[in-house]
Protein backbone atom coordinates (compact mmCIF):
# COMPACT_ATOMS: atom_id res chain seq x y z
CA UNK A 1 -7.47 26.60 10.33
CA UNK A 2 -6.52 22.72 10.20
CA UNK A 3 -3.23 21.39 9.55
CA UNK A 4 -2.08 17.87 8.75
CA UNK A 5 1.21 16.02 7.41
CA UNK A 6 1.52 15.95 3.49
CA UNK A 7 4.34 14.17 1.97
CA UNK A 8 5.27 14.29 -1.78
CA UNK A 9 7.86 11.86 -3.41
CA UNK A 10 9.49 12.63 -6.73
CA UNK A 11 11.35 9.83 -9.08
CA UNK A 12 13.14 9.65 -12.25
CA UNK A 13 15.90 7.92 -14.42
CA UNK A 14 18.30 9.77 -11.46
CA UNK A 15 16.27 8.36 -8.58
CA UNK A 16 13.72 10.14 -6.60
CA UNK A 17 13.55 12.66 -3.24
CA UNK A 18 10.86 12.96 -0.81
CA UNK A 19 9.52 15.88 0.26
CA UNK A 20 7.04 17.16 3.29
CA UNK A 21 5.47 19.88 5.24
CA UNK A 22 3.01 20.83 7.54
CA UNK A 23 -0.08 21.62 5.16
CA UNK A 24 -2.76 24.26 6.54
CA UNK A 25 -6.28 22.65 4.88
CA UNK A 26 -8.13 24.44 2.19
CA UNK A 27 -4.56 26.11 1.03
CA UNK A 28 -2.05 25.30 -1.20
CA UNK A 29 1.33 24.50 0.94
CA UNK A 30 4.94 24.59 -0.45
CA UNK A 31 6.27 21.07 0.32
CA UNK A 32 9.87 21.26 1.04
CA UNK A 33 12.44 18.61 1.49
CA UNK A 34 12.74 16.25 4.44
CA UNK A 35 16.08 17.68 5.20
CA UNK A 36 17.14 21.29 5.14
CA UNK A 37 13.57 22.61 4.00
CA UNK A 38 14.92 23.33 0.46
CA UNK A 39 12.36 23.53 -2.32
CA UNK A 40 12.06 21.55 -5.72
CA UNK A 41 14.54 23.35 -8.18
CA UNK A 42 17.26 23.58 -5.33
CA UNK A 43 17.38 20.13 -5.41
CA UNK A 44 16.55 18.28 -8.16
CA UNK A 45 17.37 21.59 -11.28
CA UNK A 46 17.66 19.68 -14.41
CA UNK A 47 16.95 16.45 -13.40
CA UNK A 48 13.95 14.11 -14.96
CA UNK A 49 11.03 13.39 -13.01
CA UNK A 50 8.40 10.79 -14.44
CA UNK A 51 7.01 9.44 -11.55
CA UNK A 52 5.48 10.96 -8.20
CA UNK A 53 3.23 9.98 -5.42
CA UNK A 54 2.14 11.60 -2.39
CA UNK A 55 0.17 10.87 0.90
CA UNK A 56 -1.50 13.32 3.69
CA UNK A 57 -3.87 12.19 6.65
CA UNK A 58 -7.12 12.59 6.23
CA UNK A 59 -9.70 13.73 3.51
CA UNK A 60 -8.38 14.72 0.36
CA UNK A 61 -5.16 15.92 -1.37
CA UNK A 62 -3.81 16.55 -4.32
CA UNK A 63 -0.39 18.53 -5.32
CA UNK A 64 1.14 20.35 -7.84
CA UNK A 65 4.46 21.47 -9.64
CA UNK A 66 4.36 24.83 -10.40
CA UNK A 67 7.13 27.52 -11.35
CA UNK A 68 6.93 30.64 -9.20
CA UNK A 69 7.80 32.96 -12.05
CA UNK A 70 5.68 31.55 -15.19
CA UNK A 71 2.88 29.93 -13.01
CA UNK A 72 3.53 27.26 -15.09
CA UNK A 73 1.80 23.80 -13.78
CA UNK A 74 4.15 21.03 -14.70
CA UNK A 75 2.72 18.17 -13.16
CA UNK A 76 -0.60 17.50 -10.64
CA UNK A 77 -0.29 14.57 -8.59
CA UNK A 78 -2.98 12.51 -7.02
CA UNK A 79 -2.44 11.98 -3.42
CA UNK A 80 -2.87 9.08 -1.01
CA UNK A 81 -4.24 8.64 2.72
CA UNK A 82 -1.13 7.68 4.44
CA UNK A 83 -0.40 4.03 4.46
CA UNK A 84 -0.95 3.99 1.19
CA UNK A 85 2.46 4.75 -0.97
CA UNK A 86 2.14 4.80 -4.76
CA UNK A 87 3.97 5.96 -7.70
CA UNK A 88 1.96 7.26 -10.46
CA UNK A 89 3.23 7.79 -13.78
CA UNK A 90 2.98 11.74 -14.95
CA UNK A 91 3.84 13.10 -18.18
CA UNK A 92 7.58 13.75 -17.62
CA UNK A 93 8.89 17.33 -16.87
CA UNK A 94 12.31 18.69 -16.27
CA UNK A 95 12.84 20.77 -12.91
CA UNK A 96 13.79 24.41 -13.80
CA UNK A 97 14.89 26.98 -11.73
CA UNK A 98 11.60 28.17 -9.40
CA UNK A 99 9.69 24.85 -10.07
CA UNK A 100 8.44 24.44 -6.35
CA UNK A 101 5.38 21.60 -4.87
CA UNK A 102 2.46 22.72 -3.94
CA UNK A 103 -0.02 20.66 -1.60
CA UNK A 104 -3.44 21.27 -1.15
CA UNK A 105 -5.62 18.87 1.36
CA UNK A 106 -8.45 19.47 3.19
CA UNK A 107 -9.92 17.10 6.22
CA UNK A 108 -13.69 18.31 4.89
């Protein structure tokens, strides 16, 4: 298995948080934050999020906010090749406890 950088930036009224991992290709990935590997809801629980963007290396990515206990998808978010940081407006969510960010990318 492959593995490349995946990055995935959150924003709201409250400002925004970036978040990144390692991503294997051909799997979703938990993204976790830049510091402290913390995920979503221990971070950002009840804040607004209305924008996100993310970017990986090479091929194609997408990511997604799901809750671990509901399976609940919140949000999917188009991803960029890196280089290439934009904001794209999503229907806006709350994060709830267990609401984690899921990256899949594959170099393929």
């Amino acid at each position: 298995m492959t593995t490349q950088t995946a990055q995935i930036y959150l924003s709201g009224p409250d400002g925004g948080r970036r978040f990144s991992a390692t991503a294997t290709d051909a799997a979703f990935t938990e993204i976790t934050s830049e510091t402290g590997a913390r995920s979503l809801w221990e971070i950002l629980r009840g804040k607004r999020i209305e924008y996100a963007g993310g970017q990986f290396a090479a091929g194609v990515g997408a990511a997604q906010v799901r809750n671990t206990q509901t399976n609940k998808i919140k949000a999917v978010i188009c991803m960029d090749v890196i280089g290439e940081e934009r904001y794209h407006k999503i229907d806006p969510f709350t994060v709830e406890e267990n609401d984690i960010i899921e990256a899949y990318v594959d170099v393929a």
